[in-house]
C-alpha atoms as a PDB file:
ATOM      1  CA  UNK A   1     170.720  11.161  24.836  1.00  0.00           C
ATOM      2  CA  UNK A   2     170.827   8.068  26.871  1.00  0.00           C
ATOM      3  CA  UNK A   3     171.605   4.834  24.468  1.00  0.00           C
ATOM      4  CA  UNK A   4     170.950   1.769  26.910  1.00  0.00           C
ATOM      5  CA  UNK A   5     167.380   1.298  28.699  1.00  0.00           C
ATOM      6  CA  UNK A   6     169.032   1.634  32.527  1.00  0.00           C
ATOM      7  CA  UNK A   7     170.661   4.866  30.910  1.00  0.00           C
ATOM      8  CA  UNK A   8     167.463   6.097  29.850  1.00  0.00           C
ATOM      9  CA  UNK A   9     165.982   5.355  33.346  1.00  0.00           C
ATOM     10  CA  UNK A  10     168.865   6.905  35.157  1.00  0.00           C
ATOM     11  CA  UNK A  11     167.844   9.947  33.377  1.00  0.00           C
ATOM     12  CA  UNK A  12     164.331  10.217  33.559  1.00  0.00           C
ATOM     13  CA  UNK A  13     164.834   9.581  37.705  1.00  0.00           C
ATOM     14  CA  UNK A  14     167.820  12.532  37.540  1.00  0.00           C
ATOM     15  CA  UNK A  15     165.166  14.800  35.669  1.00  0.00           C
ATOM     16  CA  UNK A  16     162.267  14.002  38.442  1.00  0.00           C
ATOM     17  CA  UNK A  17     164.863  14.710  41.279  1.00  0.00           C
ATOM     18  CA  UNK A  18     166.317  17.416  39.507  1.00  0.00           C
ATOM     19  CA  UNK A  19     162.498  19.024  39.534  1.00  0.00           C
ATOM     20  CA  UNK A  20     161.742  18.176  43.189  1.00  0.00           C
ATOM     21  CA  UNK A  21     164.757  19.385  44.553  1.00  0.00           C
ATOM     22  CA  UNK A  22     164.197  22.573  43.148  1.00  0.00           C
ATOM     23  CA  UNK A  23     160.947  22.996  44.290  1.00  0.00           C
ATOM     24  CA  UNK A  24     162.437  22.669  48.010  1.00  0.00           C
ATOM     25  CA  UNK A  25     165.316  24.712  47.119  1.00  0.00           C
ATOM     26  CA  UNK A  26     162.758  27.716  46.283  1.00  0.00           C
ATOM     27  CA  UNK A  27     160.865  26.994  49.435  1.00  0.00           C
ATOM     28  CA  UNK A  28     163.856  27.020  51.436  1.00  0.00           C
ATOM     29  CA  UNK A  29     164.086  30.867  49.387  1.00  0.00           C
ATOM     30  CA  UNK A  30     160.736  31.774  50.336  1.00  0.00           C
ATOM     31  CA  UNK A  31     160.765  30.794  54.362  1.00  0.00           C
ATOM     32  CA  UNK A  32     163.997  33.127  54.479  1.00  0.00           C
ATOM     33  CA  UNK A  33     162.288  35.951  52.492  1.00  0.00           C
ATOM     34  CA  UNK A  34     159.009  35.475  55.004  1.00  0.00           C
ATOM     35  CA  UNK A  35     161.686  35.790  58.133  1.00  0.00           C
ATOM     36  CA  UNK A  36     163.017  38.953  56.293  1.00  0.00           C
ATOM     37  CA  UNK A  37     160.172  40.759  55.780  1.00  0.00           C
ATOM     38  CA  UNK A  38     158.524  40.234  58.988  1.00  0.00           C
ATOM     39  CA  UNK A  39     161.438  41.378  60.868  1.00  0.00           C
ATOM     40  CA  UNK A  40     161.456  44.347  57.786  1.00  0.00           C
ATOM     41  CA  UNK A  41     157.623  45.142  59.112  1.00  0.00           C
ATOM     42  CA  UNK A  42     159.076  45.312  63.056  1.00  0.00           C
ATOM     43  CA  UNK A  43     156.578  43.195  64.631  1.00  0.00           C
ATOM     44  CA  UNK A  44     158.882  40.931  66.696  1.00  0.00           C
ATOM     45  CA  UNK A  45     156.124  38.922  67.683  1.00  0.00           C
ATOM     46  CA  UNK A  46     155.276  37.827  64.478  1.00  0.00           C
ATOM     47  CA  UNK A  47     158.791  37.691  63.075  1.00  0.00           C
ATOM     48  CA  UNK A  48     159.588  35.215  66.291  1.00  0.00           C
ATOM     49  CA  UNK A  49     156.727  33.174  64.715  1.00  0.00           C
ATOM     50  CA  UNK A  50     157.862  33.111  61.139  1.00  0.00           C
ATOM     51  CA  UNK A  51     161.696  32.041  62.506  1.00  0.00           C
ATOM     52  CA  UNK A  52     160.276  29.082  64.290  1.00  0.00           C
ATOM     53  CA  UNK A  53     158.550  28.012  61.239  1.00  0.00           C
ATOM     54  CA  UNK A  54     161.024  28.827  58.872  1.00  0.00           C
ATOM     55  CA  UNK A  55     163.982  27.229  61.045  1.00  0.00           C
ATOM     56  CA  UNK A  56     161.961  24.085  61.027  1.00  0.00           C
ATOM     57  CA  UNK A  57     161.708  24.200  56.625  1.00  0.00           C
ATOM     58  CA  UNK A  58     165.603  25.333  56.748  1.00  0.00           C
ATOM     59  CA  UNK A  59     166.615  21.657  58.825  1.00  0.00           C
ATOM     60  CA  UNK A  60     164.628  18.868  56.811  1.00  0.00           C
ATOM     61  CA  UNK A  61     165.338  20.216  53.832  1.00  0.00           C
ATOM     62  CA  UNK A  62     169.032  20.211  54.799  1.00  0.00           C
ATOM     63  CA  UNK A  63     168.034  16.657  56.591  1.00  0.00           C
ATOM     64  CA  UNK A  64     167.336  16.258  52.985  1.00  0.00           C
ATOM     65  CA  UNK A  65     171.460  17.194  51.408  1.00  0.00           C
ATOM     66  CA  UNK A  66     169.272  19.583  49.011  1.00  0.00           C
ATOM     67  CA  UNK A  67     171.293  22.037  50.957  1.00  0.00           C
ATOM     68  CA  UNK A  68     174.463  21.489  53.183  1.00  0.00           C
ATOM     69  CA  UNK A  69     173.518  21.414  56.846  1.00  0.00           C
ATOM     70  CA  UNK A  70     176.258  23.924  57.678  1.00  0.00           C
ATOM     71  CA  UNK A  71     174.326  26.529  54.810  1.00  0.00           C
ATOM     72  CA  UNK A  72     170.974  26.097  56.847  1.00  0.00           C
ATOM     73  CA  UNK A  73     172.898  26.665  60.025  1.00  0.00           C
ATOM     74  CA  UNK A  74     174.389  30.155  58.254  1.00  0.00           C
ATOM     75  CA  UNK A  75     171.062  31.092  57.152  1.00  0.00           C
ATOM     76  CA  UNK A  76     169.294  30.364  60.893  1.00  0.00           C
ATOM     77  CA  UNK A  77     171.906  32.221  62.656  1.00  0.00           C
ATOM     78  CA  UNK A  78     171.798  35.260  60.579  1.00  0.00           C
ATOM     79  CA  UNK A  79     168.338  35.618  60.631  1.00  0.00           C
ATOM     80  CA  UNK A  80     168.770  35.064  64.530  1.00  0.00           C
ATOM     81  CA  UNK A  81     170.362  37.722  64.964  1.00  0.00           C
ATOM     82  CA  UNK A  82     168.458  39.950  62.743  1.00  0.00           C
ATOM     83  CA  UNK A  83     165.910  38.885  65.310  1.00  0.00           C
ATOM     84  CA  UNK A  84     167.775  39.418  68.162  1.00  0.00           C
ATOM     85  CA  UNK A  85     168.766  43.108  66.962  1.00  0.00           C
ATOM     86  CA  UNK A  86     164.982  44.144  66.920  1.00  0.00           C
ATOM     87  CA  UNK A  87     163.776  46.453  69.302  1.00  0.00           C
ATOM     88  CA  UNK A  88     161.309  45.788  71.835  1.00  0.00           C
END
């Protein structure tokens, strides 16, 4: 446990960013599972929709460093091509 009262602040701010950046972390999780199964249910329409969205989540959280930019890039191109691959 923290000894000194800066210490103990230090901590209770790395606890609350700790909690928040976890929050976005599991959001980030969830816009890439809504891309998947759209493009899983094969309206490409729809799934076009979800991307756009979801791309938009992936870049401020990685404007954010909860993620590195380059893993949000990964993510976005992969599901891009998923895309891409669709038929009709």
């Amino acid at each position: 446990m923290a000894n000194t009262k800066g210490a103990r602040k230090a901590a209770r701010q790395a606890e609350k960013r700790r909690k928040h950046n976890a929050s976005l972390r599991s959001a980030l999780t969830s816009a890439i599972k809504s891309v998947t199964k759209a493009i899983a249910a094969g309206d490409k329409a729809a799934a076009r929709k979800i991307f756009s969205e979801a791309s938009g989540i992936m870049d401020r959280i990685a404007d954010k460093n909860v993620v590195h930019k380059n893993e949000a890039a990964r993510h976005k191109s992969r599901l891009a091509a998923r895309l891409k691959a669709m038929p009709g």
